[in-house]
N, C-alpha and C. Protein backbone atom coordinates (compact mmCIF):
# COMPACT_ATOMS: atom_id res chain seq x y z
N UNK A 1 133.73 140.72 93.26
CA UNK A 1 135.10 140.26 93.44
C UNK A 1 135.93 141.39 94.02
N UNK A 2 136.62 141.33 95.21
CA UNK A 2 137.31 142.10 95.53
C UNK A 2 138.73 142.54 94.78
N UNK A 3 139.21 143.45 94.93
CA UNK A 3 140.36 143.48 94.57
C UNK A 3 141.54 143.74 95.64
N UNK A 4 142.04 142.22 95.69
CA UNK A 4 143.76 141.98 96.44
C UNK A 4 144.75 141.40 95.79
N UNK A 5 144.96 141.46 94.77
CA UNK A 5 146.72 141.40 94.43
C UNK A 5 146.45 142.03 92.91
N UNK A 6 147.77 141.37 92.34
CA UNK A 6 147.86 142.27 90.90
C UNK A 6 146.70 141.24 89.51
N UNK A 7 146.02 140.32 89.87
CA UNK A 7 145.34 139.44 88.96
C UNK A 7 143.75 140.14 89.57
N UNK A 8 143.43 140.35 90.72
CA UNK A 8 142.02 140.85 90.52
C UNK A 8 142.34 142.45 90.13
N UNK A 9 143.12 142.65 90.66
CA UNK A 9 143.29 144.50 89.94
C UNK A 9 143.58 144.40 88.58
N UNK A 10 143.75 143.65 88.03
CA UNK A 10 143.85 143.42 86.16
C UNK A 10 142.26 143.78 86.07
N UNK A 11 141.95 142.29 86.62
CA UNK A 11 140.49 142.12 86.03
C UNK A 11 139.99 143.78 86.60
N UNK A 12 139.93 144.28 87.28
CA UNK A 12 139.15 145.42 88.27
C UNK A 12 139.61 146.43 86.83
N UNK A 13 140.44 146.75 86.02
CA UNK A 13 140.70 147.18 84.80
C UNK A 13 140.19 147.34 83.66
N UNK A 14 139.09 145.88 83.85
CA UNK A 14 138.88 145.60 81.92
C UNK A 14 137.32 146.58 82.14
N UNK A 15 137.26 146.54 81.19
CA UNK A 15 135.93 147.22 80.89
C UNK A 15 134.99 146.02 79.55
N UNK A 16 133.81 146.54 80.07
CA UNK A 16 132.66 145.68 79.63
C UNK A 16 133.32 145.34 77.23
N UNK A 17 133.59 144.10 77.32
CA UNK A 17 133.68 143.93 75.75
C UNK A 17 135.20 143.94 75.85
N UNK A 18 135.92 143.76 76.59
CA UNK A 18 137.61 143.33 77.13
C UNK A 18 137.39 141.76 76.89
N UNK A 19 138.75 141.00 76.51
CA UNK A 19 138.92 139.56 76.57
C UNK A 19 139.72 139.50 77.74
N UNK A 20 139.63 138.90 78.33
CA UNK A 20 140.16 137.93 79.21
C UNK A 20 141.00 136.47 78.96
N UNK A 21 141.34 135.68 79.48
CA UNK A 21 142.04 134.17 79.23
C UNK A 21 141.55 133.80 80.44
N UNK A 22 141.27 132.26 80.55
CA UNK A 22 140.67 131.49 81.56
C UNK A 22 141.24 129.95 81.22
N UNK A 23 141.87 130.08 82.70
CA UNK A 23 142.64 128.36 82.51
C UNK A 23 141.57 127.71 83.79
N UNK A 24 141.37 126.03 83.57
CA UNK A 24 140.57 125.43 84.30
C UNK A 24 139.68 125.00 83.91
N UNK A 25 138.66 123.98 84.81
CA UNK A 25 138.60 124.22 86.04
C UNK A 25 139.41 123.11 86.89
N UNK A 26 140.29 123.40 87.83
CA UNK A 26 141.34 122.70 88.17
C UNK A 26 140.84 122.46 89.78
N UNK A 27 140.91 121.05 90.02
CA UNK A 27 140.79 120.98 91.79
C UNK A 27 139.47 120.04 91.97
N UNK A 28 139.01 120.27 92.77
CA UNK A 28 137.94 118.94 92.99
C UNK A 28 136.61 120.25 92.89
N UNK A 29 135.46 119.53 93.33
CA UNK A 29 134.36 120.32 93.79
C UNK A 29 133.45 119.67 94.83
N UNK A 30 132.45 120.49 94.87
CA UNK A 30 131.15 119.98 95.99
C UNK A 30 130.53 119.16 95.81
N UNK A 31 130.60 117.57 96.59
CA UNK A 31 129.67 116.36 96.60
C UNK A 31 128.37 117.46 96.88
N UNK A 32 127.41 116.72 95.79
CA UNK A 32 125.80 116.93 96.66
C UNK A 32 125.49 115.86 96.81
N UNK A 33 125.27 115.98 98.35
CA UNK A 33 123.88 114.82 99.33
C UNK A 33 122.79 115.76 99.53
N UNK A 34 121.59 114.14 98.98
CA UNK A 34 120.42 114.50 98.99
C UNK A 34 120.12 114.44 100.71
N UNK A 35 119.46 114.97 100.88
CA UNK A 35 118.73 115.85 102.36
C UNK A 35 118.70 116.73 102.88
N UNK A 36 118.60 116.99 104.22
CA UNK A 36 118.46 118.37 104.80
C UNK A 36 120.45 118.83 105.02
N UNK A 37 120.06 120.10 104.15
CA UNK A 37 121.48 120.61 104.30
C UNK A 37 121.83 122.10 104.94
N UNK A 38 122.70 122.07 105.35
CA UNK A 38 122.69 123.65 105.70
C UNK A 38 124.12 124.39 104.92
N UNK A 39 124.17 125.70 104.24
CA UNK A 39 124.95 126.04 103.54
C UNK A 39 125.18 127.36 104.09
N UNK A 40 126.20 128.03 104.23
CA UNK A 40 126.79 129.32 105.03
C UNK A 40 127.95 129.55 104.34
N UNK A 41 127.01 131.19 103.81
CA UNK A 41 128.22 131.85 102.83
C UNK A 41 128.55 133.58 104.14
N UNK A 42 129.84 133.92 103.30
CA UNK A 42 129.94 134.87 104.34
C UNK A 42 130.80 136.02 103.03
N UNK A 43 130.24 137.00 103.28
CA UNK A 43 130.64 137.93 101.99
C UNK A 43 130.75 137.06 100.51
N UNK A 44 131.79 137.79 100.06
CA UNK A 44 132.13 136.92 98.42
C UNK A 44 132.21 135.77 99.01
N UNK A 45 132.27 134.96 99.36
CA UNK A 45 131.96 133.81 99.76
C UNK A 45 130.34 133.10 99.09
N UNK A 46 129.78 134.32 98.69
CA UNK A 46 128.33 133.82 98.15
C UNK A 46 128.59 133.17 97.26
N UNK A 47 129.52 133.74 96.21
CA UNK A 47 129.52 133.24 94.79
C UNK A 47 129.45 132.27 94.18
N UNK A 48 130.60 131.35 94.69
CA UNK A 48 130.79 130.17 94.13
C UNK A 48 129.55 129.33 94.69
N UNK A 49 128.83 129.16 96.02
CA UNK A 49 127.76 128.96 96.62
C UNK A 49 126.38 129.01 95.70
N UNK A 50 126.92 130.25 94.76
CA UNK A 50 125.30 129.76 93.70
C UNK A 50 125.11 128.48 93.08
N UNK A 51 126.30 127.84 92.25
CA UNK A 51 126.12 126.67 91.62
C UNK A 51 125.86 125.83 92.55
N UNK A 52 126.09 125.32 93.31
CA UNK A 52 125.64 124.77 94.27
C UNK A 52 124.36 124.38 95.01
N UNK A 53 124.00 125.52 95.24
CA UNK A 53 122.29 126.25 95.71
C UNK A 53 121.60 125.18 94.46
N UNK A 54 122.25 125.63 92.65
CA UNK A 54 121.29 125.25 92.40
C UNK A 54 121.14 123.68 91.86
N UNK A 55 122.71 123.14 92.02
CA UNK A 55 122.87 121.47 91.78
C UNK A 55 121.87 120.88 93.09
N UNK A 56 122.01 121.58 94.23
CA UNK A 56 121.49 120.54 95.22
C UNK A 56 119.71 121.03 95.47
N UNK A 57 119.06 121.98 94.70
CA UNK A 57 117.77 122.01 94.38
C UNK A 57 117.48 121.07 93.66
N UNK A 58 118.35 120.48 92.38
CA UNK A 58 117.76 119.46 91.49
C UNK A 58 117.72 118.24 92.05
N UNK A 59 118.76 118.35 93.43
CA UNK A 59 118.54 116.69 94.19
C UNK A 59 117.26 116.81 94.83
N UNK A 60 116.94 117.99 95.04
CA UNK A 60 115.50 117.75 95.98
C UNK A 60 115.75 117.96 97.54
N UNK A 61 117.06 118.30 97.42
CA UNK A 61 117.58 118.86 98.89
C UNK A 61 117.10 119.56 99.84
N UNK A 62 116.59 119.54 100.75
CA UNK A 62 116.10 120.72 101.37
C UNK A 62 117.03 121.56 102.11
N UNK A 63 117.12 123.09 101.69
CA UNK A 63 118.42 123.92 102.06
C UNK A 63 117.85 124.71 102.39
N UNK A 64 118.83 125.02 104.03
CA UNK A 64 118.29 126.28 104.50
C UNK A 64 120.11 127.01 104.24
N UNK A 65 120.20 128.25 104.02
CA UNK A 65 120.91 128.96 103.96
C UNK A 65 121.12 130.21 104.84
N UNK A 66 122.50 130.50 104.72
CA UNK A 66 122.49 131.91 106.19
C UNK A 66 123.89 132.22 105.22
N UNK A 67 123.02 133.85 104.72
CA UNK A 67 124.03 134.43 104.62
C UNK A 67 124.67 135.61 105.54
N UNK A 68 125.95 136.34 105.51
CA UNK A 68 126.61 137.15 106.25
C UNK A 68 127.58 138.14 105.01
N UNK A 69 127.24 139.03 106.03
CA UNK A 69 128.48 140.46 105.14
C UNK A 69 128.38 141.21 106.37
N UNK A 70 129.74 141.92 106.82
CA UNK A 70 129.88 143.12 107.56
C UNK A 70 128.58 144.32 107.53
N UNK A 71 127.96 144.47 106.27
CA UNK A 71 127.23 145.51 106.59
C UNK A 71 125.88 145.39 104.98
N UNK A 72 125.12 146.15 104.56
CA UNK A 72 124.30 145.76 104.32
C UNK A 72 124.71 146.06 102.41
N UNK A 73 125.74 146.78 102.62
CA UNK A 73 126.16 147.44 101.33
C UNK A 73 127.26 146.31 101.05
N UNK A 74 127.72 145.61 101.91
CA UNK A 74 128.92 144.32 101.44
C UNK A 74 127.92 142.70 100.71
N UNK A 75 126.63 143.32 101.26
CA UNK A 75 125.80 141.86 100.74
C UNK A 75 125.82 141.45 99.00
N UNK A 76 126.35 140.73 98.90
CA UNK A 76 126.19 140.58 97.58
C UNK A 76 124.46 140.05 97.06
N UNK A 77 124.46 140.83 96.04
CA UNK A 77 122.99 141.16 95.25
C UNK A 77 122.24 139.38 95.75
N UNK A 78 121.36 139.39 96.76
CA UNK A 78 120.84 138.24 96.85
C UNK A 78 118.87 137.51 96.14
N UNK A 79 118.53 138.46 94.99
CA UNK A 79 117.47 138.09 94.36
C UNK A 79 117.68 136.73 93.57
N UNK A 80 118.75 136.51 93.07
CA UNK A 80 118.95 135.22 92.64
C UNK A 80 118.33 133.97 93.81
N UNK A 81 119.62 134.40 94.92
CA UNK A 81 119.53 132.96 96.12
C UNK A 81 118.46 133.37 96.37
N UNK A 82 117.50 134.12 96.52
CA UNK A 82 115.99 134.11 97.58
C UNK A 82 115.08 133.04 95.93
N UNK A 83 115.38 133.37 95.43
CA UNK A 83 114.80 132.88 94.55
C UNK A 83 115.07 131.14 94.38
N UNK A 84 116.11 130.60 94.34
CA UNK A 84 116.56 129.28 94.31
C UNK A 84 116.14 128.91 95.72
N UNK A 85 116.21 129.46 96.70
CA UNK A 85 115.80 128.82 98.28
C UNK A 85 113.83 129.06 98.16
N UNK A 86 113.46 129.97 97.29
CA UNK A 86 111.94 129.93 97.79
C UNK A 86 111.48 128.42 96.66
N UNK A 87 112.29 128.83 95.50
CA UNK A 87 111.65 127.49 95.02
C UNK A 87 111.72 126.38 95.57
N UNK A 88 112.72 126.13 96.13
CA UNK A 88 113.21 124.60 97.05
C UNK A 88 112.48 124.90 98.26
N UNK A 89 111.84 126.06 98.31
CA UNK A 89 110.63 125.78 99.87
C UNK A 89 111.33 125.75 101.13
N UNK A 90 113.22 126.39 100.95
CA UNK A 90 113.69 126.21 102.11
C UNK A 90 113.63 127.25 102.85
N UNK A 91 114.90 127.75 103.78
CA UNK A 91 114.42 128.94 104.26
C UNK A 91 116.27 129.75 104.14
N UNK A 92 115.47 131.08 104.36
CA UNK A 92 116.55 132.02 104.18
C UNK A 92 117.16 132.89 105.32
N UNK A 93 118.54 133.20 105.43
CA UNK A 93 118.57 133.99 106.73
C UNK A 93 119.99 134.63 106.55
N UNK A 94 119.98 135.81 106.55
CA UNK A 94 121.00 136.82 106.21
C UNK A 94 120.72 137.76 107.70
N UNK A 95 122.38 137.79 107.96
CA UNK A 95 123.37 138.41 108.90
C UNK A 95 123.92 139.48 108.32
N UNK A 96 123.97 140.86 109.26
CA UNK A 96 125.34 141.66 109.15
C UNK A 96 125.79 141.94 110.63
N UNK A 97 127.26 142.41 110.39
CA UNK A 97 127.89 142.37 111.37
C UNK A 97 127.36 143.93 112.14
N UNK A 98 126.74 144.87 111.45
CA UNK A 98 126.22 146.21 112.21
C UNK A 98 124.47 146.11 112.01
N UNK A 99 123.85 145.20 112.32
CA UNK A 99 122.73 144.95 111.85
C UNK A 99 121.81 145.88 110.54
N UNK A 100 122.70 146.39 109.94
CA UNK A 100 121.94 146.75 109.26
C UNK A 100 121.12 146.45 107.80
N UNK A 101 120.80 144.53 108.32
CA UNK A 101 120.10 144.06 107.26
C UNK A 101 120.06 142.90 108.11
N UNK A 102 118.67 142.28 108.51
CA UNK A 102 118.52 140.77 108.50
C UNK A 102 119.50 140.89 110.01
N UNK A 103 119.45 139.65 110.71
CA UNK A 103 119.89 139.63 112.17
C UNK A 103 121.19 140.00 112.32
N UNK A 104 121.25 141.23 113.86
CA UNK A 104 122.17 141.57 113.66
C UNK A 104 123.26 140.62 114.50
N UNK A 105 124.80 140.33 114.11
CA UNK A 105 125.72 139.75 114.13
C UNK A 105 126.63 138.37 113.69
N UNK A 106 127.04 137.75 113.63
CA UNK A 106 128.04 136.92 112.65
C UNK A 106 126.82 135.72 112.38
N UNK A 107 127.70 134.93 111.06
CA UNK A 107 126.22 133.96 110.99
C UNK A 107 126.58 132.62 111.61
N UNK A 108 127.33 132.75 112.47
CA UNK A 108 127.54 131.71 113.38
C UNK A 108 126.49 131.15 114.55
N UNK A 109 125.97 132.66 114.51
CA UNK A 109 124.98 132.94 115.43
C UNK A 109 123.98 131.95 115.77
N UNK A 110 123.28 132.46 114.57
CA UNK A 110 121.83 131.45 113.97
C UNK A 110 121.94 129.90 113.60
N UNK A 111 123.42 129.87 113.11
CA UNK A 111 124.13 128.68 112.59
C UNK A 111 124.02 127.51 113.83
N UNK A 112 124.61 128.16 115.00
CA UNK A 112 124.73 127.29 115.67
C UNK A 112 123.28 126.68 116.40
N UNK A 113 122.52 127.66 116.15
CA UNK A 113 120.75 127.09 116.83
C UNK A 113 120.38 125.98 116.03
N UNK A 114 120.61 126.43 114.47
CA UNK A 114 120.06 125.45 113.69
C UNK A 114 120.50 124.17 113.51
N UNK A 115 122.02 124.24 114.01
CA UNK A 115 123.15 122.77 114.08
C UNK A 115 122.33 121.93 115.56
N UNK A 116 121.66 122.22 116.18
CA UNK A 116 121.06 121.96 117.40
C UNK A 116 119.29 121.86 117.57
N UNK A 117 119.03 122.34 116.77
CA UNK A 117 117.42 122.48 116.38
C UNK A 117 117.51 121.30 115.08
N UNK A 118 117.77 120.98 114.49
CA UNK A 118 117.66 119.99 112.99
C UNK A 118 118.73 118.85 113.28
N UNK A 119 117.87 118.20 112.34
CA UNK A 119 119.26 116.82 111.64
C UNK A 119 119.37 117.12 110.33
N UNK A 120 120.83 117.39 110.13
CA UNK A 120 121.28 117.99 109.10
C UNK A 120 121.72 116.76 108.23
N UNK A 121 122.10 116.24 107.31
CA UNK A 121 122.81 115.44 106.55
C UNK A 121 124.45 116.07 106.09
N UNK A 122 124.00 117.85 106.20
CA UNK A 122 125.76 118.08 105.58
C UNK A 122 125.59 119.40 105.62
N UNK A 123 126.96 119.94 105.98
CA UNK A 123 127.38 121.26 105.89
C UNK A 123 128.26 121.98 104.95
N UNK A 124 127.72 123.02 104.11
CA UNK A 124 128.68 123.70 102.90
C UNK A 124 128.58 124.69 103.18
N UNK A 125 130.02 125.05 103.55
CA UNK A 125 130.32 126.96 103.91
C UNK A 125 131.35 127.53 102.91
N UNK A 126 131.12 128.61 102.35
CA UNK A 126 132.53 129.42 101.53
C UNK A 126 132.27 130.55 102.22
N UNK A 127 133.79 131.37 103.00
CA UNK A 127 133.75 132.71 103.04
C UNK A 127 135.09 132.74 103.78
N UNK A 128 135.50 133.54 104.87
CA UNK A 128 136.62 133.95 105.61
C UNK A 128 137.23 132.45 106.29
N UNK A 129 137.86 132.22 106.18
CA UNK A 129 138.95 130.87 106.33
C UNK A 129 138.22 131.02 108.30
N UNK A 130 138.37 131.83 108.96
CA UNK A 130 137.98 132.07 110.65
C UNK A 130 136.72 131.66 110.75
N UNK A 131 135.65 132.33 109.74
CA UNK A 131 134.46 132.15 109.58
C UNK A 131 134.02 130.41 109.48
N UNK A 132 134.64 129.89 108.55
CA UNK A 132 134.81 128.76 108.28
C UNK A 132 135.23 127.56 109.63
N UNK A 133 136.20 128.03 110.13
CA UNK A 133 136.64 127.42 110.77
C UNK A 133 135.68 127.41 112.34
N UNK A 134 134.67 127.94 112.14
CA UNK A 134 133.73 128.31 113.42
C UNK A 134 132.95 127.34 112.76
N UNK A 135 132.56 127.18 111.75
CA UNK A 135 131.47 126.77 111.19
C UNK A 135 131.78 124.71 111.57
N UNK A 136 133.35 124.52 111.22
CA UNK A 136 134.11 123.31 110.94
C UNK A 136 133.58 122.35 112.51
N UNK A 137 134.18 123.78 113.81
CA UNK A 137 134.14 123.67 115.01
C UNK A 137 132.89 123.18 115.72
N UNK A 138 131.73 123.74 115.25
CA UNK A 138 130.41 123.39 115.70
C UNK A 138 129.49 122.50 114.74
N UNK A 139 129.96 122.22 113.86
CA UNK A 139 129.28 120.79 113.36
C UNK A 139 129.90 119.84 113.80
N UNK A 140 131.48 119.73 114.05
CA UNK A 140 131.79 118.53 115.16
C UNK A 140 131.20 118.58 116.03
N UNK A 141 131.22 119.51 116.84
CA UNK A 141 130.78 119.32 118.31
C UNK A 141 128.97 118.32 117.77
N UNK A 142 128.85 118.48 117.04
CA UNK A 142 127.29 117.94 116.53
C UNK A 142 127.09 116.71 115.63
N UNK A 143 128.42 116.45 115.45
CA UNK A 143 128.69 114.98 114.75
C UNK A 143 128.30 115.30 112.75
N UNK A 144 128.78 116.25 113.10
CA UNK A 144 128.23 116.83 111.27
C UNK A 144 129.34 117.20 110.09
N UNK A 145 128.91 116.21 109.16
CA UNK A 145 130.28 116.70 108.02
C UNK A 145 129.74 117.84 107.68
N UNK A 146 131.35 118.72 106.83
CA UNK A 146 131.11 119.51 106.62
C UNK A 146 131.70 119.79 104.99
N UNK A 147 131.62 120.24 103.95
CA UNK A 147 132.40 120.44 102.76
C UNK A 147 132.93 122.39 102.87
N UNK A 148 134.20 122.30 103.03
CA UNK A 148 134.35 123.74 103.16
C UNK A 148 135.33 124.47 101.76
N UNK A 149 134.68 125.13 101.25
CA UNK A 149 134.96 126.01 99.82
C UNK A 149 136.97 127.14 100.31
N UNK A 150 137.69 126.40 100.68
CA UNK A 150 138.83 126.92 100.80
C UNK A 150 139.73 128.33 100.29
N UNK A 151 140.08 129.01 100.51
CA UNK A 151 140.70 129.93 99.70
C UNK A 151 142.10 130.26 100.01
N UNK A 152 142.77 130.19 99.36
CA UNK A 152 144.33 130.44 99.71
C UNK A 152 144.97 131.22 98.39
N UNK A 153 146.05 131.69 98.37
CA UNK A 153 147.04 132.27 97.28
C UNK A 153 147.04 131.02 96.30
N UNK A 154 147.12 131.36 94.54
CA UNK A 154 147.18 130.35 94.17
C UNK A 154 148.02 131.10 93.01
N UNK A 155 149.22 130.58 92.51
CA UNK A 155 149.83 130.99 90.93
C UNK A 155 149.68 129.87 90.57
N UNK A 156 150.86 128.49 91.06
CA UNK A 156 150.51 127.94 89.48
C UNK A 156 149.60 127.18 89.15
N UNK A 157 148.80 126.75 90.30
CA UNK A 157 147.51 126.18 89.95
C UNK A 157 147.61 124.88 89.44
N UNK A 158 148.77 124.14 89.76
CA UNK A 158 148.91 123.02 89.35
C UNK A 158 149.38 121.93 90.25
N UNK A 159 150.08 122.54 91.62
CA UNK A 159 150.49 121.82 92.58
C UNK A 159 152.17 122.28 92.63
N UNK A 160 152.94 122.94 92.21
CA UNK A 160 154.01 123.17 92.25
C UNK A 160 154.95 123.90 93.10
N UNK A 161 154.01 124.96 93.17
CA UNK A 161 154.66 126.36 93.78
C UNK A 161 154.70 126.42 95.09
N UNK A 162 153.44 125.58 95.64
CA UNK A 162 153.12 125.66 97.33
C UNK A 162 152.75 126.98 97.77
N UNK A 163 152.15 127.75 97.01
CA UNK A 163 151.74 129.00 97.37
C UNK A 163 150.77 128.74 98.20
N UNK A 164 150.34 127.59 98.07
CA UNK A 164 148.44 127.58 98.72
C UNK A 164 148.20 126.31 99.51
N UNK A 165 149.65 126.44 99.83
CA UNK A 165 149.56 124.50 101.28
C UNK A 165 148.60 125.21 102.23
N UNK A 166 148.17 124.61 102.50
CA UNK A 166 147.80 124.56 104.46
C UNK A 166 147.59 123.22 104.89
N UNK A 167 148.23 123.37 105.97
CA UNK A 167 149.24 121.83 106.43
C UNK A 167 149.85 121.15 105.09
N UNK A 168 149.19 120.17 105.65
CA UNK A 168 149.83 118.79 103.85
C UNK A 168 149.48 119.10 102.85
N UNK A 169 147.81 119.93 102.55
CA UNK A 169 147.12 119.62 101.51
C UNK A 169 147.46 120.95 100.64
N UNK A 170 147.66 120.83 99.20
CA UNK A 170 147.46 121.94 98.02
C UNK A 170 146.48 122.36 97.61
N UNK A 171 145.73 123.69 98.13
CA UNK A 171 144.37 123.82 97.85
C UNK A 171 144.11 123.47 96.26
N UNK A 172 145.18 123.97 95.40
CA UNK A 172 144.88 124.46 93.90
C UNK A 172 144.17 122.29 93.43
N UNK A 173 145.18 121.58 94.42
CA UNK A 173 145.23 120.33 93.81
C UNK A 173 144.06 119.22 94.79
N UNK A 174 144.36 119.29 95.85
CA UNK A 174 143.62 118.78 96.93
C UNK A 174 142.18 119.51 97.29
N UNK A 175 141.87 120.80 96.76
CA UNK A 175 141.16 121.43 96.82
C UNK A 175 140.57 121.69 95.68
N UNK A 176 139.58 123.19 95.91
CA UNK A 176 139.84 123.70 96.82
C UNK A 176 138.69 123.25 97.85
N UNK A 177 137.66 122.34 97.32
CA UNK A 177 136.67 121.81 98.66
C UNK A 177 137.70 120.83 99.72
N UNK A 178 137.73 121.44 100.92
CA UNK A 178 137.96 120.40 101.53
C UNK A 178 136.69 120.04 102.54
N UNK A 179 137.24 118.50 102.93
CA UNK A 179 136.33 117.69 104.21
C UNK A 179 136.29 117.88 105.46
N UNK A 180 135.83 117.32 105.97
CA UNK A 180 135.80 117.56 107.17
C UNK A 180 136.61 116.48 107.94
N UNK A 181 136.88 115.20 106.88
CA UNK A 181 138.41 114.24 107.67
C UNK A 181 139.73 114.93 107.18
N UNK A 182 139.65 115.59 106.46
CA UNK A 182 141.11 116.86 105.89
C UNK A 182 141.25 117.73 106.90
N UNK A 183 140.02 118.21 107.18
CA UNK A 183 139.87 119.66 108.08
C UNK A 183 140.63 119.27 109.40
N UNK A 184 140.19 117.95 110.30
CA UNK A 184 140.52 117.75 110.94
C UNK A 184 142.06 117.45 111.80
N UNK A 185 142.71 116.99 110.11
CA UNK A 185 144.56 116.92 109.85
C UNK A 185 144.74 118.48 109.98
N UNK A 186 144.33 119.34 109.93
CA UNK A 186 144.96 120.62 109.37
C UNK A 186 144.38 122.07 110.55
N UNK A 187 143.81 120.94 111.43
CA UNK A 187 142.98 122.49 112.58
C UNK A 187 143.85 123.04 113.26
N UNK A 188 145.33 122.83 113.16
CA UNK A 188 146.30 123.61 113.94
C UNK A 188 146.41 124.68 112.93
N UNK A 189 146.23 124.70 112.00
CA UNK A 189 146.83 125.68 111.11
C UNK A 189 145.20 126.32 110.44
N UNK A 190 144.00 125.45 110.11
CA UNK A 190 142.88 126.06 109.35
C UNK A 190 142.00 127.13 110.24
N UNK A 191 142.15 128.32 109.70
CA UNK A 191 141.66 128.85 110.26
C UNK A 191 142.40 130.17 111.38
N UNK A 192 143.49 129.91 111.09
CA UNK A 192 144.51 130.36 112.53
C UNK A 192 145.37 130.96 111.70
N UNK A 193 146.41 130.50 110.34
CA UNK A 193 147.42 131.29 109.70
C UNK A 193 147.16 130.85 107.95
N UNK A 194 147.52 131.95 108.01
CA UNK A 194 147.22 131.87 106.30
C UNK A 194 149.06 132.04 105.67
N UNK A 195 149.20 132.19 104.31
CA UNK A 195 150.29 132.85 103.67
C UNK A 195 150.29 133.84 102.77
N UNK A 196 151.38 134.78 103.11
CA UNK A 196 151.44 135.23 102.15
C UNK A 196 152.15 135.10 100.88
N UNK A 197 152.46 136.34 100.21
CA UNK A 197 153.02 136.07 98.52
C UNK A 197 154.65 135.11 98.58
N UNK A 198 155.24 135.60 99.64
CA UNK A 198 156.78 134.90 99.83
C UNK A 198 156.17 133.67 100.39
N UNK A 199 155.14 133.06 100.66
CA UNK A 199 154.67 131.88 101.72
C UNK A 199 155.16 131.77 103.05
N UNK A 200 155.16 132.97 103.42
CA UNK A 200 155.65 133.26 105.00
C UNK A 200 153.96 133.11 105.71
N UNK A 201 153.92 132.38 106.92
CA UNK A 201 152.42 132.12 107.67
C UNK A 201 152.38 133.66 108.37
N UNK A 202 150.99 133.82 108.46
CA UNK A 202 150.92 134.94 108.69
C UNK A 202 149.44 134.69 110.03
N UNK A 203 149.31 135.37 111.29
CA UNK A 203 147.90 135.10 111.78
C UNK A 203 146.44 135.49 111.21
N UNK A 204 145.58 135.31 111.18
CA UNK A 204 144.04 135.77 110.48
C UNK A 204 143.74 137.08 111.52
């Protein structure tokens, strides 16, 4: 977990045997469809991507995965996912942006061979809102839904504050998975401007 504002620098604080408080889980989550799927995480973007990995192994899914990090030290610890993708017999494929791990450059790369080489049934990406929005871009062009793991500013987590609109939708409430018929209301803005803490739009 990185640390950017004053709630992950709390947590970045506690030390091992610290309590914490945990409100949730608030917002929708990830349909799993059974078939061939393709899933694209990109840095912390892995995380939430594990539960997932391993709901849509129990459908019998066949998942190929592509992960990405800037460099080989940003990869988050991947013995778990090699492990959930070898049991499901799918396949694995990790990107950095200085090659120094697995092919070198963005995982759009590989992404887009495989959106063109396969029939996919569905696309699940979590990572950089840009990243995402590449990902959104070339499964249309391919006639392919997509479920995308959203991230925006969030306080009250209830729908109130509007800290975390993009276009119409409230990630905390409408989210934070969105579709790919949502995505499509919102491509002037997904991907292109985010907000910050005052909710002033800001470019990526």
């Amino acid at each position: 977990m990185e640390k950017v504002g004053d709630a992950t620098a709390a947590l970045h604080s506690k030390k091992i045997g610290d309590l914490i408080s945990v409100r949730g889980p608030y917002g929708n989550s990830f349909r799993l469809v059974k078939g061939n799927v393709l899933v694209v995480g990109g840095g912390v973007g892995l995380a939430p991507l594990l539960p997932l990995l391993e709901g849509l192994s129990k459908t019998g899914s066949k998942i190929t995965l592509i992960v990405g990090a800037k460099t080989r030290k940003e990869l988050l610890p991947i013995e778990k996912v090699r492990g959930i993708i070898e049991a499901n017999r799918g396949d694995l494929i990790i990107t950095t942006d200085d090659g120094s791990y697995g092919i070198k450059g963005l995982v759009t790369k590989p992404m887009k061979s495989l959106l063109t080489e396969k029939v996919l049934d569905m696309v699940y990406t979590c990572g950089p809102e840009p990243m995402m929005r590449s990902v959104f871009e070339a499964a249309e062009c391919r006639g392919v839904e997509i479920q995308a793991c959203s991230e925006r500013l969030i306080r009250c987590s209830v729908g109130l504050c509007g800290s975390c609109v993009i276009g119409k939708f409230r990630v905390c409430r409408d989210g934070p998975i969105l579709f790919s018929e949502q995505l499509r209301e919102i491509k002037d803005e997904f991907g292109v401007f985010k907000r910050d803490f005052n909710g002033k739009k800001l470019s990526f």
